[in-house]
N, C-alpha and C. Protein backbone atom coordinates (compact mmCIF):
# COMPACT_ATOMS: atom_id res chain seq x y z
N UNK A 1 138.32 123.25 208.35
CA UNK A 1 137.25 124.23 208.34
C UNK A 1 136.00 123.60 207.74
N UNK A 2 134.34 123.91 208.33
CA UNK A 2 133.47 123.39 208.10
C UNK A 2 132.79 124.79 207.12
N UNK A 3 132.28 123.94 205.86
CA UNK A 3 131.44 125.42 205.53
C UNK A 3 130.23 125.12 204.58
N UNK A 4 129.10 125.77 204.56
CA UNK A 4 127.92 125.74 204.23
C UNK A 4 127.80 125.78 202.76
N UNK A 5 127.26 124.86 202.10
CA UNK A 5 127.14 124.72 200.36
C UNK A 5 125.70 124.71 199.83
N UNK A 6 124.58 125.88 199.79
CA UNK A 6 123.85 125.38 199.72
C UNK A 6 123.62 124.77 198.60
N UNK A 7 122.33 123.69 198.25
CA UNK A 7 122.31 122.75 196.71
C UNK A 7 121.17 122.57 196.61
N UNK A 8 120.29 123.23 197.28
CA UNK A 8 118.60 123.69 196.56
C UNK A 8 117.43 124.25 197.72
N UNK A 9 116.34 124.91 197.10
CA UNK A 9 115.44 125.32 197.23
C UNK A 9 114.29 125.21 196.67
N UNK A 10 113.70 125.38 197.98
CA UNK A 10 111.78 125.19 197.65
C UNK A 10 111.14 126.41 198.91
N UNK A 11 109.60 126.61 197.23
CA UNK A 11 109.04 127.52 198.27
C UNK A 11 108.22 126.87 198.21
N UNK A 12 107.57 126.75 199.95
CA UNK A 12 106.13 126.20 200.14
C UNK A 12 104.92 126.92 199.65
N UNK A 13 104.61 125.98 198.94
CA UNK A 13 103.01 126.66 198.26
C UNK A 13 101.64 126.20 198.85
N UNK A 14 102.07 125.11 199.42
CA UNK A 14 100.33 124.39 200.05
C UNK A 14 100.75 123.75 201.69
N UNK A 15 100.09 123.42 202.54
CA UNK A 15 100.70 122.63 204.06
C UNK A 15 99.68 121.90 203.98
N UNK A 16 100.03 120.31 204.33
CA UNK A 16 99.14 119.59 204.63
C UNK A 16 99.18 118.91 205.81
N UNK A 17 97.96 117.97 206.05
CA UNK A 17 98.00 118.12 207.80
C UNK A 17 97.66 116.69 207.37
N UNK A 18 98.90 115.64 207.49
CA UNK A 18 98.98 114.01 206.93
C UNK A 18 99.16 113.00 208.66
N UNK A 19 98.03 112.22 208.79
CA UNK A 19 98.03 111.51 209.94
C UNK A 19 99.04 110.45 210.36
N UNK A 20 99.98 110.42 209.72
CA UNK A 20 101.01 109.20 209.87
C UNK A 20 102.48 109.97 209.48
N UNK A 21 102.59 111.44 208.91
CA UNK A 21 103.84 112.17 209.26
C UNK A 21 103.80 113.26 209.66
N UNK A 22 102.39 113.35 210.25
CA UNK A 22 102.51 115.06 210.94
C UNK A 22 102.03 116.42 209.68
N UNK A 23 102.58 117.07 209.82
CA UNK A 23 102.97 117.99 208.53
C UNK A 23 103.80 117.78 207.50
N UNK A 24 103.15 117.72 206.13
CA UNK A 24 104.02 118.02 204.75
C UNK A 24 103.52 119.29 204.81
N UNK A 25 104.50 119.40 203.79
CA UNK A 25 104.74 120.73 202.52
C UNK A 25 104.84 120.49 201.87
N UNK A 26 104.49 120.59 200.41
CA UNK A 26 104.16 121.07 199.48
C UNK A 26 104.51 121.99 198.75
N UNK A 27 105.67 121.66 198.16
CA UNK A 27 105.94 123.46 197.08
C UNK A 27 106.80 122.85 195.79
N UNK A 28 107.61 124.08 194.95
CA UNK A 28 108.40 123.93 194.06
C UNK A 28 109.62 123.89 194.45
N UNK A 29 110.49 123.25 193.81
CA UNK A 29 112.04 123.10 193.92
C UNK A 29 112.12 124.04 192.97
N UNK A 30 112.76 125.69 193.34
CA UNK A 30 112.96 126.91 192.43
C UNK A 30 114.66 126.33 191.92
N UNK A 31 115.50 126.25 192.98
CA UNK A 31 117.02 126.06 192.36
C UNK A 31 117.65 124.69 193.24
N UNK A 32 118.36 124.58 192.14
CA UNK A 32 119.17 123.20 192.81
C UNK A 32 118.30 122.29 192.81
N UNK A 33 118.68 120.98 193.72
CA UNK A 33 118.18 119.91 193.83
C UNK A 33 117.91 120.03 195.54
N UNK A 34 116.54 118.97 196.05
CA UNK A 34 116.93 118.46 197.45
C UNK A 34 116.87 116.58 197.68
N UNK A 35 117.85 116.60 198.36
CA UNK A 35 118.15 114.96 198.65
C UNK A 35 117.19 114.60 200.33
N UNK A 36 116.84 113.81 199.97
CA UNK A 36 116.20 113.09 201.57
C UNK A 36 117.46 112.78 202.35
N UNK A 37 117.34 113.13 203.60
CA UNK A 37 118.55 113.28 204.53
C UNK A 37 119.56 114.54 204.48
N UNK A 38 119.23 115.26 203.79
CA UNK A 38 120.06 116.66 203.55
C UNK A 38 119.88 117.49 204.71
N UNK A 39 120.67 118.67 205.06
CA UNK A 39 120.52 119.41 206.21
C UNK A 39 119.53 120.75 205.86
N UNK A 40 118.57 120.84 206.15
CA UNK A 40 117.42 122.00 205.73
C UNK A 40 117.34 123.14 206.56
N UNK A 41 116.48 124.53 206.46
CA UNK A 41 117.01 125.37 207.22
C UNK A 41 115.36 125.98 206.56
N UNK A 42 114.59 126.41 207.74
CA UNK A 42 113.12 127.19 207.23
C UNK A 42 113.61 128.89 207.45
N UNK A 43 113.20 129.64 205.94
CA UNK A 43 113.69 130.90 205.93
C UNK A 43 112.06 131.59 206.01
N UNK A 44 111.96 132.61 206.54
CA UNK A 44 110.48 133.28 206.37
C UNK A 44 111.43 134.89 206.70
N UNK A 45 111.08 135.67 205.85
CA UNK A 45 111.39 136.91 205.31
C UNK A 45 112.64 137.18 205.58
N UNK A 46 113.54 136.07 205.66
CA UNK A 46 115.08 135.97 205.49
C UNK A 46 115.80 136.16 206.59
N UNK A 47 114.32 135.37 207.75
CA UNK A 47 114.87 135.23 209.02
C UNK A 47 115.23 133.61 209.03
N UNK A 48 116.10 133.17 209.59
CA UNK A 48 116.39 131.53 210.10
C UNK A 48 115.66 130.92 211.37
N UNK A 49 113.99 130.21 211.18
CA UNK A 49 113.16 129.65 212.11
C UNK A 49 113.47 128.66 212.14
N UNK A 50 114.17 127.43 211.38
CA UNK A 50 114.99 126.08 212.37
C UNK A 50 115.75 125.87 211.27
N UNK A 51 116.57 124.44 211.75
CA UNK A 51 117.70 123.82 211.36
C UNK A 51 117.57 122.68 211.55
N UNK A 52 117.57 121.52 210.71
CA UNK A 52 117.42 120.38 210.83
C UNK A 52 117.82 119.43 209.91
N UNK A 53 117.07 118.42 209.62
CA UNK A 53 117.70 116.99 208.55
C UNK A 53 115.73 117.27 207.99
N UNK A 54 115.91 116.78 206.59
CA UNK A 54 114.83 116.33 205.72
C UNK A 54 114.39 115.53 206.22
N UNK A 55 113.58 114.74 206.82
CA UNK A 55 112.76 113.02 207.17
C UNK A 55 112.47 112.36 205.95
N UNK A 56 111.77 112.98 205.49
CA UNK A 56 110.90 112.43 203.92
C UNK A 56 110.73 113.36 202.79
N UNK A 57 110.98 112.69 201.61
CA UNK A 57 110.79 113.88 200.49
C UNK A 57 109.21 112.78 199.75
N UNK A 58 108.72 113.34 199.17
CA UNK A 58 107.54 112.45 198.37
C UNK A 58 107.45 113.33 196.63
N UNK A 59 106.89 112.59 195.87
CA UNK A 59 106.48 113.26 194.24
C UNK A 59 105.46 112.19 194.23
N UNK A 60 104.31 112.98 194.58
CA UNK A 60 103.23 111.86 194.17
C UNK A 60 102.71 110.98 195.52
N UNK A 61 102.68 109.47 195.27
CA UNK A 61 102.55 109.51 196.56
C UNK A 61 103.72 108.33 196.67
N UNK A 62 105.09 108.67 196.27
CA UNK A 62 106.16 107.57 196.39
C UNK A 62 106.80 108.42 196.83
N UNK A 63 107.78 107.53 197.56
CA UNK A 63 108.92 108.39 198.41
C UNK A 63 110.34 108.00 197.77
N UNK A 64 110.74 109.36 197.31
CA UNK A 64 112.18 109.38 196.66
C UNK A 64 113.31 109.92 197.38
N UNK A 65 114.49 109.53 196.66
CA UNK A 65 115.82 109.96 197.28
C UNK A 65 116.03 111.43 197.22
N UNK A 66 115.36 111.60 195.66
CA UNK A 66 116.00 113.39 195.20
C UNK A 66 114.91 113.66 194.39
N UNK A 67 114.79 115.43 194.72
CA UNK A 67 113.81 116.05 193.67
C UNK A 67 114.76 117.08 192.86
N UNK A 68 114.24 117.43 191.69
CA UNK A 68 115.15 118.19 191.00
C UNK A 68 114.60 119.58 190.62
N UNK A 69 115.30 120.28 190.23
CA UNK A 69 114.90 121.48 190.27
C UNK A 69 113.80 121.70 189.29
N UNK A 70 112.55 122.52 189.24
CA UNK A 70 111.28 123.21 188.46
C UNK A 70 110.60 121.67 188.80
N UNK A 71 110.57 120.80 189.88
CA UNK A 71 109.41 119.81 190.02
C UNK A 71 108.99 120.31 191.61
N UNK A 72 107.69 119.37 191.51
CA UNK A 72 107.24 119.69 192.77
C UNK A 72 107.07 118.67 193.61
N UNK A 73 106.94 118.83 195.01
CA UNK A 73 107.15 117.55 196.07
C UNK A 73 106.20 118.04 197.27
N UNK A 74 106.56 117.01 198.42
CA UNK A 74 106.25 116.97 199.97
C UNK A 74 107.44 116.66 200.26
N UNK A 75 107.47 117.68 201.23
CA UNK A 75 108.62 117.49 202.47
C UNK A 75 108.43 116.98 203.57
N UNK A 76 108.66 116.59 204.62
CA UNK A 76 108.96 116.82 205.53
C UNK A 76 109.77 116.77 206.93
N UNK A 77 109.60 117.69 207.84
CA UNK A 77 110.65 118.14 209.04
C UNK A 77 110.57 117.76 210.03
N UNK A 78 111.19 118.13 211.28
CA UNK A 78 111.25 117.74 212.15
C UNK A 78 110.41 119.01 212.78
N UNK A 79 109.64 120.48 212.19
CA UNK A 79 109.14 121.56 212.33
C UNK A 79 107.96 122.09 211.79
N UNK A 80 107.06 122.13 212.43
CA UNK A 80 105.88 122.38 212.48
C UNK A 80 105.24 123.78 211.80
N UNK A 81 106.03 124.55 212.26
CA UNK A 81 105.25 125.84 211.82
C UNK A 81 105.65 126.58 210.51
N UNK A 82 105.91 125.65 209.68
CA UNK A 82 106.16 126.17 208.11
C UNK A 82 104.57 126.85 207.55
N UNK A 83 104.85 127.72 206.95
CA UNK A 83 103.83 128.74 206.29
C UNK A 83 103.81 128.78 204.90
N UNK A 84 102.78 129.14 204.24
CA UNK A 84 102.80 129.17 202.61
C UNK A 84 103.73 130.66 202.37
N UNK A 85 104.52 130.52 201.72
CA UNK A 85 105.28 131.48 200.71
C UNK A 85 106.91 131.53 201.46
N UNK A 86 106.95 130.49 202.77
CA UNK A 86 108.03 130.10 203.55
C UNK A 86 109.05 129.35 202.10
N UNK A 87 110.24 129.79 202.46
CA UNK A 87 111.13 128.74 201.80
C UNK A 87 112.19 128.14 202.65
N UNK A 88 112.48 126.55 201.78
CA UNK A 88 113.23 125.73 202.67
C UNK A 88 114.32 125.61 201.65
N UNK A 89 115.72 125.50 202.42
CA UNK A 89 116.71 125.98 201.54
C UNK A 89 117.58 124.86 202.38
N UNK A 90 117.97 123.83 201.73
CA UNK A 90 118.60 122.41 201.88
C UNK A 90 120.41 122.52 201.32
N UNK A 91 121.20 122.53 202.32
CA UNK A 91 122.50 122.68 202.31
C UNK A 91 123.21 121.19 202.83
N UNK A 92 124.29 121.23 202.37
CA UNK A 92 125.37 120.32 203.33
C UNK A 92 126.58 121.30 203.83
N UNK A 93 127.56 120.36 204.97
CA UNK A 93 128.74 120.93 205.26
C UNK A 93 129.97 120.15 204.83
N UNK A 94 130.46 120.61 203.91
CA UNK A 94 131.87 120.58 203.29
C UNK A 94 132.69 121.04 204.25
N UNK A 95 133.75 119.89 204.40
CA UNK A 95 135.20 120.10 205.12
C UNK A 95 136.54 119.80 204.17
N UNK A 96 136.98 121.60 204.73
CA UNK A 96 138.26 121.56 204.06
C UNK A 96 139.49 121.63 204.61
N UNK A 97 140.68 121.58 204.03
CA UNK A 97 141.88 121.95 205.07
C UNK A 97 141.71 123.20 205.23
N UNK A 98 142.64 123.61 206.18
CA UNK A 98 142.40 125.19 206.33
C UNK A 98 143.66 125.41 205.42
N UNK A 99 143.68 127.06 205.07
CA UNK A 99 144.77 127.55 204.17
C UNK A 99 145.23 128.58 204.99
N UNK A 100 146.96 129.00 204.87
CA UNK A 100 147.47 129.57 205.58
C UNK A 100 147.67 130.92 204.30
């Protein structure tokens, strides 16, 4: 069985329009952590607008593996139409045996 763990969140606070990755974002990591390469998911009023992999995380203007929770970063997706007060909520999938 495959199942969803999420392990952090961010709400976008600013969008920037960067000539060599398209769109960042810009926000706080509220809970958990997010890792570059993690599986991400854009929530806007707790509807699900995509599903994808992280590309790039940034703090500053260096590009890191992981941000941790109450810091702030750039993201970005493979998705364009992220909005300010949008949150991105970064999960993996855990596989288990199944139980009878």
């Amino acid at each position: 069985e495959i199942r969803e763990e999420v392990v952090g969140r961010l709400e976008v606070r600013q969008v920037f329009n960067s000539a060599k990755n398209g769109m960042v974002f810009g926000g706080l990591v509220t809970e958990g952590r997010l890792l570059r390469n993690d599986l991400a998911r854009v929530l806007r009023n707790g509807d699900n607008l995509f599903e994808g992999t992280i590309i790039s995380l940034k703090r500053f203007k260096d590009d890191v593996r992981e941000v941790a929770q109450n810091y702030e970063c750039g993201i970005v997706l493979d998705f364009q139409d992220v909005q300010q007060g949008d949150v991105i909520e970064a999960f993996i999938e855990v596989e288990e045996a199944a139980t009878l």
